[in-house]
PDB file of N, CA and C in Angstrom:
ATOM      1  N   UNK A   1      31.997  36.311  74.810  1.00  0.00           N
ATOM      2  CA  UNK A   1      31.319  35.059  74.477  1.00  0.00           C
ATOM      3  C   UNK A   1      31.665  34.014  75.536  1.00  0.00           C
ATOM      4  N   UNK A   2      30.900  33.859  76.243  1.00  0.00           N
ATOM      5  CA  UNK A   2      30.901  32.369  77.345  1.00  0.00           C
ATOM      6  C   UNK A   2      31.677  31.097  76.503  1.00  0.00           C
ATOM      7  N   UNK A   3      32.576  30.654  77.366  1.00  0.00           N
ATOM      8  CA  UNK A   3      32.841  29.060  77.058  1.00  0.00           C
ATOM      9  C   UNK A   3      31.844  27.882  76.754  1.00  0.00           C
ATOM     10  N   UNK A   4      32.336  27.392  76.019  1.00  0.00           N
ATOM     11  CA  UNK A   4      31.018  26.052  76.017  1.00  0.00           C
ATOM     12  C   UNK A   4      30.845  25.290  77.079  1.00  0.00           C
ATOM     13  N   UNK A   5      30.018  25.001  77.467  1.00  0.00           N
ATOM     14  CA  UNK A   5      29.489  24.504  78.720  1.00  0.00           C
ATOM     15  C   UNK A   5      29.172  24.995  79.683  1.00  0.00           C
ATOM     16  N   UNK A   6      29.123  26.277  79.560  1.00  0.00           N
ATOM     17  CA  UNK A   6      28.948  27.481  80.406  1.00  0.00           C
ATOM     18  C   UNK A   6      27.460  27.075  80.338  1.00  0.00           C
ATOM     19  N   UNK A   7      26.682  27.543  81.353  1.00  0.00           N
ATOM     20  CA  UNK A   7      25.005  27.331  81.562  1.00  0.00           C
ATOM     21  C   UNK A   7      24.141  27.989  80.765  1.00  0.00           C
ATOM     22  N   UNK A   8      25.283  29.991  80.402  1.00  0.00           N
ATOM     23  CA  UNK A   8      24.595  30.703  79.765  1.00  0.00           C
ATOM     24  C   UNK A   8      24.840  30.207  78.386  1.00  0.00           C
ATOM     25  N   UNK A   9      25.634  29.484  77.738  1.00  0.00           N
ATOM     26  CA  UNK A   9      26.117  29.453  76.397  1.00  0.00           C
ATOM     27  C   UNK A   9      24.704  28.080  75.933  1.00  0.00           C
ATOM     28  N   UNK A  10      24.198  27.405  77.254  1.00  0.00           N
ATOM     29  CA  UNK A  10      23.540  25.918  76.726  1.00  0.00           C
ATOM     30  C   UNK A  10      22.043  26.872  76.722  1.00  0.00           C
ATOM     31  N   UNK A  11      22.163  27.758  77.876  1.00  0.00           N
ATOM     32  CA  UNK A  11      20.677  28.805  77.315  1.00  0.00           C
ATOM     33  C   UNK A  11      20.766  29.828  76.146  1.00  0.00           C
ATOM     34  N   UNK A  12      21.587  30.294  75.476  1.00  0.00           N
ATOM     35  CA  UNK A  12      21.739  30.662  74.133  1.00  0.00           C
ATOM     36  C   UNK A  12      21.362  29.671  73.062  1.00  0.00           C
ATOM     37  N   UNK A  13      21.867  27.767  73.307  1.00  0.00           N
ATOM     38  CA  UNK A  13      21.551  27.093  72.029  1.00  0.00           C
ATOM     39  C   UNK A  13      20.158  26.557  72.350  1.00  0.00           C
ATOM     40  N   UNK A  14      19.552  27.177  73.238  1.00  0.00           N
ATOM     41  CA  UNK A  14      18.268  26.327  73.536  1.00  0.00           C
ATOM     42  C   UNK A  14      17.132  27.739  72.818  1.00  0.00           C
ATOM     43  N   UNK A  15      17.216  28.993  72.691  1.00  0.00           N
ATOM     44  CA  UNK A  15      16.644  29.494  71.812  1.00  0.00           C
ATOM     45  C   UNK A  15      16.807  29.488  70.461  1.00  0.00           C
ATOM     46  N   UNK A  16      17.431  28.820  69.820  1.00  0.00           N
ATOM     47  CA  UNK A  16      17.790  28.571  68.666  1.00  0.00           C
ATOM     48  C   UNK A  16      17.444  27.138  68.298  1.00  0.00           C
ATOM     49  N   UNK A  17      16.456  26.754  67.713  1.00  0.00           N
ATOM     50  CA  UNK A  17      15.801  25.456  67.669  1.00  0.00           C
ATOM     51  C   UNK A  17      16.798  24.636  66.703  1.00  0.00           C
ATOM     52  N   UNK A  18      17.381  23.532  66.943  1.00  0.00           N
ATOM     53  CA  UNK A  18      17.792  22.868  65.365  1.00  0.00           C
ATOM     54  C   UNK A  18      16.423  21.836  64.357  1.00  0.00           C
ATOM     55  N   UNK A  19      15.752  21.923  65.218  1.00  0.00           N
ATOM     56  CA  UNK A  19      14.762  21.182  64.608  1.00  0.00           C
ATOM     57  C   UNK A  19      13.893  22.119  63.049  1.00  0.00           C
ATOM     58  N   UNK A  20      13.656  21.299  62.320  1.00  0.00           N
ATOM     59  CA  UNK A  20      13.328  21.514  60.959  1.00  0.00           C
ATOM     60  C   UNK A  20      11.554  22.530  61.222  1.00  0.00           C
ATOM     61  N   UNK A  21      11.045  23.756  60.416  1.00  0.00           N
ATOM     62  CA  UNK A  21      10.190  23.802  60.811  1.00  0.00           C
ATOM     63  C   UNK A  21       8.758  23.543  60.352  1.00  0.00           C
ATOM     64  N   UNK A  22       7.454  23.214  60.370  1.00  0.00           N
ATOM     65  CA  UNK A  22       7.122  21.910  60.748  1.00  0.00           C
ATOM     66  C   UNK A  22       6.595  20.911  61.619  1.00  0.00           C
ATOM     67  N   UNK A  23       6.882  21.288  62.965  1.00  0.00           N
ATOM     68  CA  UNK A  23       6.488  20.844  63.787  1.00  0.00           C
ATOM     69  C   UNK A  23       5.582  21.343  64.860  1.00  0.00           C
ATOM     70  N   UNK A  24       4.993  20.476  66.100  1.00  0.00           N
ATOM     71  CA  UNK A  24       4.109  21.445  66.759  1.00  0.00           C
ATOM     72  C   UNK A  24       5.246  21.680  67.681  1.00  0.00           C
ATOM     73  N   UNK A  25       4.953  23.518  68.313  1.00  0.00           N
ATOM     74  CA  UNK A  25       5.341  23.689  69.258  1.00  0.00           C
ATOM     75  C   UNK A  25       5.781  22.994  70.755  1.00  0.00           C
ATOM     76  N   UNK A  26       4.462  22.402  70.820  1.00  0.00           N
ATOM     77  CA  UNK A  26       4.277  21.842  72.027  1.00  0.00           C
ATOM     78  C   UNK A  26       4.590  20.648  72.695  1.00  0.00           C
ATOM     79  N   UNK A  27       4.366  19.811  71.533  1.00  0.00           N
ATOM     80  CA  UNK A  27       4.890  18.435  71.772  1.00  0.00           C
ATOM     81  C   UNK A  27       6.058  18.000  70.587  1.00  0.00           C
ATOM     82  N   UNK A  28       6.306  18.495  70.264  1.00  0.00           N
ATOM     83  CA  UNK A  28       7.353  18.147  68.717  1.00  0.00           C
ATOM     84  C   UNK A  28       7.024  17.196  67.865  1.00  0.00           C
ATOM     85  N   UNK A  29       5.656  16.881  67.502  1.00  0.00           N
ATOM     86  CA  UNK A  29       5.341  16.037  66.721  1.00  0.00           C
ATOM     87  C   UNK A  29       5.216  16.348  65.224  1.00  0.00           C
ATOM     88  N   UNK A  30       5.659  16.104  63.991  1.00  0.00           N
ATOM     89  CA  UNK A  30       5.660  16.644  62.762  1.00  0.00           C
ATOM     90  C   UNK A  30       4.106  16.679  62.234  1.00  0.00           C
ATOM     91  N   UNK A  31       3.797  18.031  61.509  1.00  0.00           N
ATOM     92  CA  UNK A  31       2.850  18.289  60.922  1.00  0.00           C
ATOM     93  C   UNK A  31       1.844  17.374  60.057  1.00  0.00           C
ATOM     94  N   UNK A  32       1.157  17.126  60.407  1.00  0.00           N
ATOM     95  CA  UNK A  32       0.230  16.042  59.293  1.00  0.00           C
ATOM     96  C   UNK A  32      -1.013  16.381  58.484  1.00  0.00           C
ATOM     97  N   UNK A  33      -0.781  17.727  58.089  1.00  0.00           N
ATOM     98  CA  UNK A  33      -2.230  18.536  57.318  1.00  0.00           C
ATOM     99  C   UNK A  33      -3.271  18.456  58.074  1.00  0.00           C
ATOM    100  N   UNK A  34      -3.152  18.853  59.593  1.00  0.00           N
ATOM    101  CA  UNK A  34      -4.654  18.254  60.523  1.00  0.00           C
ATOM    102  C   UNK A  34      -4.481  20.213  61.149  1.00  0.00           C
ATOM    103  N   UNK A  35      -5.008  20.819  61.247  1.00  0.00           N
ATOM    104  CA  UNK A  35      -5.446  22.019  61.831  1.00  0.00           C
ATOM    105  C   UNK A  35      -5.045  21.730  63.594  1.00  0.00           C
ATOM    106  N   UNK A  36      -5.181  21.092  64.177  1.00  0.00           N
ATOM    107  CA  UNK A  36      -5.130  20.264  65.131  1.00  0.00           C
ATOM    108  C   UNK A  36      -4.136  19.408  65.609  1.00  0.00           C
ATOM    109  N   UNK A  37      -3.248  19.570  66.650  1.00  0.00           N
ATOM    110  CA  UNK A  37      -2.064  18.447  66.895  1.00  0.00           C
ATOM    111  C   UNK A  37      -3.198  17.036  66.984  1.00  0.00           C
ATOM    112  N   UNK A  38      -2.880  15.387  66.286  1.00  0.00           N
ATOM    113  CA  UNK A  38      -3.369  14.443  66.545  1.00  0.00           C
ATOM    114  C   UNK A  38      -2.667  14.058  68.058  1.00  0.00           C
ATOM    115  N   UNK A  39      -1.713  14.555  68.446  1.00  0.00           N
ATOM    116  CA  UNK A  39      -1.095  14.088  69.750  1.00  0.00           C
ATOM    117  C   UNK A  39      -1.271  14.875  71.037  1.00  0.00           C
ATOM    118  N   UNK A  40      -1.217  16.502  70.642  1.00  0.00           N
ATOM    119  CA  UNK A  40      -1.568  17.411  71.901  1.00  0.00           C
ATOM    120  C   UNK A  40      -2.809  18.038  72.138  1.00  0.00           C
ATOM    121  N   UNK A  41      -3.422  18.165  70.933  1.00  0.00           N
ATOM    122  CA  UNK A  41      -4.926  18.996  70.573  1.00  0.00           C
ATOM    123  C   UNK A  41      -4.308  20.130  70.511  1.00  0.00           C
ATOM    124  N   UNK A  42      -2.883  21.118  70.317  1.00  0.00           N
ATOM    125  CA  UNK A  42      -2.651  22.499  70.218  1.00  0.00           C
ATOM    126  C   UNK A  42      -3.185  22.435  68.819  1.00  0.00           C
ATOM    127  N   UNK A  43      -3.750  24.272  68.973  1.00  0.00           N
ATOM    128  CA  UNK A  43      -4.170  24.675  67.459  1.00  0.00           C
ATOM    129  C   UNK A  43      -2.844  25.329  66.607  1.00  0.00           C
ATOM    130  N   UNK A  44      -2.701  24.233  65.470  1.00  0.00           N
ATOM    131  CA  UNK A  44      -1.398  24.506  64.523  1.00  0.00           C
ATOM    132  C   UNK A  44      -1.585  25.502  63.205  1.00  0.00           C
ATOM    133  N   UNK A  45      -3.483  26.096  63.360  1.00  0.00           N
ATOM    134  CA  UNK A  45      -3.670  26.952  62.098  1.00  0.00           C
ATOM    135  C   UNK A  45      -2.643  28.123  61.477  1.00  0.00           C
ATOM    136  N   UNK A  46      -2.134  29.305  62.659  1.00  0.00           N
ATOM    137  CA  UNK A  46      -1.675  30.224  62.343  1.00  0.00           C
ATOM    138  C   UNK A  46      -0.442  29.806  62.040  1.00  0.00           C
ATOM    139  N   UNK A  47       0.586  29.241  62.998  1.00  0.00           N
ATOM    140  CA  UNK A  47       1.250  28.688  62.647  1.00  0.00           C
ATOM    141  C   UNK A  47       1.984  27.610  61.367  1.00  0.00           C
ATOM    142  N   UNK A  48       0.947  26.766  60.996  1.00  0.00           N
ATOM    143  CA  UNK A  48       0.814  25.999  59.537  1.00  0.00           C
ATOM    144  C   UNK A  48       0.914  27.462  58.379  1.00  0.00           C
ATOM    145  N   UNK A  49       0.164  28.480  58.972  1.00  0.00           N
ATOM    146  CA  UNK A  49      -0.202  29.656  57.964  1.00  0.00           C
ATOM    147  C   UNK A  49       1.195  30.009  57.588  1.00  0.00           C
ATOM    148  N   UNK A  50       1.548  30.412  58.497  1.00  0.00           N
ATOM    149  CA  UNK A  50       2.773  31.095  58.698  1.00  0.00           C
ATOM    150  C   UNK A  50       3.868  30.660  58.283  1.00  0.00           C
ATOM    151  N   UNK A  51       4.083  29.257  58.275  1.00  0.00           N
ATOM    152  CA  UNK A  51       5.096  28.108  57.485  1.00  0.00           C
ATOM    153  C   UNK A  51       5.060  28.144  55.814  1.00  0.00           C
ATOM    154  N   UNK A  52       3.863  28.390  55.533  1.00  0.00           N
ATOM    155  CA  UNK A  52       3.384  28.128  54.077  1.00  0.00           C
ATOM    156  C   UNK A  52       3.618  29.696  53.263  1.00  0.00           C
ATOM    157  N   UNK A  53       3.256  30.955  54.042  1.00  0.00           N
ATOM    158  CA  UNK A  53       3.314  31.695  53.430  1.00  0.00           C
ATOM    159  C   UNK A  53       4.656  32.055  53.148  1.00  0.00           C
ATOM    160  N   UNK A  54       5.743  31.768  54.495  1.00  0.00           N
ATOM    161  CA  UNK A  54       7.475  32.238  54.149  1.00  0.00           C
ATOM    162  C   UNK A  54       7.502  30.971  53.302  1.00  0.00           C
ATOM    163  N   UNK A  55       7.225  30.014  52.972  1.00  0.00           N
ATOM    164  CA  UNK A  55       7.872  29.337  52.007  1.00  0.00           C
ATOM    165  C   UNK A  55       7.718  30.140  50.381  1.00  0.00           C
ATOM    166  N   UNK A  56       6.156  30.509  50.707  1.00  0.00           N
ATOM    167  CA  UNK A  56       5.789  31.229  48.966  1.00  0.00           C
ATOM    168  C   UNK A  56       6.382  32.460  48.740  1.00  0.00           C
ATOM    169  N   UNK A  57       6.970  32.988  50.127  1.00  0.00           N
ATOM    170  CA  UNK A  57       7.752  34.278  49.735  1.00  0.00           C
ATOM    171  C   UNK A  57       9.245  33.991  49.288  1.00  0.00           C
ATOM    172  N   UNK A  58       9.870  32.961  49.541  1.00  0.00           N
ATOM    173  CA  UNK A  58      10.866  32.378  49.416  1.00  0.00           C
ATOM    174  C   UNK A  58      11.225  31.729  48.291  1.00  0.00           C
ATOM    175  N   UNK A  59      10.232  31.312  47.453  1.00  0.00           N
ATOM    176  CA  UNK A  59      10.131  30.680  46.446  1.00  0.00           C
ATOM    177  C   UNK A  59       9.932  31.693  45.511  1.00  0.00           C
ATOM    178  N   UNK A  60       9.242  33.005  45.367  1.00  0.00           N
ATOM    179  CA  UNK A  60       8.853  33.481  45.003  1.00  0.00           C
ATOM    180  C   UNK A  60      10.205  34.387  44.792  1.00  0.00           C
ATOM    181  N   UNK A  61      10.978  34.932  45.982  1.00  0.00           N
ATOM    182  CA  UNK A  61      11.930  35.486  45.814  1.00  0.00           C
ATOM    183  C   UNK A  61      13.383  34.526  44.966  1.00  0.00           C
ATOM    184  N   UNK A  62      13.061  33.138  44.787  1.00  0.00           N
ATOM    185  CA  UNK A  62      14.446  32.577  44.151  1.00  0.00           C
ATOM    186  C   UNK A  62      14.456  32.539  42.602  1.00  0.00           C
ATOM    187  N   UNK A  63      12.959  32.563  42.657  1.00  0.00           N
ATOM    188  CA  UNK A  63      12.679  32.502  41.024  1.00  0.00           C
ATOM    189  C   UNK A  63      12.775  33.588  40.311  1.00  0.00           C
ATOM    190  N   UNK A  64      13.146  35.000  40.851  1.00  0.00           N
ATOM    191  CA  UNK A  64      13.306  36.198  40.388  1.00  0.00           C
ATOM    192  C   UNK A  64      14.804  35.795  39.440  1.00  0.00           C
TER     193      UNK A  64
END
């Protein structure tokens, strides 16, 4: 395991997002029920999809 501050250890925490997810890829602007970033124009459909369905599997699995 690299020391902290090592270059490879700051490229290990940079694939690991801390940010909540939610947001667009591209520009990090939080989700606003728009299909559409209002700030980048990236398309957030599959993605939005994809947020919503692990939540219902998640929910789905706590209530067991």
């Amino acid at each position: 395991m690299p020391p902290d501050g090592c270059p490879e250890s700051e490229k290990a925490a940079r694939r690991i997002p801390d940010e909540p997810a939610g947001r667009c890829p591209v520009c990090r602007t939080a989700f606003r029920r728009q299909r559409i970033c209002p700030r980048c124009g990236a398309d957030l459909y599959r993605l939005m999809w994809l947020a919503i369905r692990s939540w219902q599997r998640r929910t789905m699995n706590s209530s067991r």
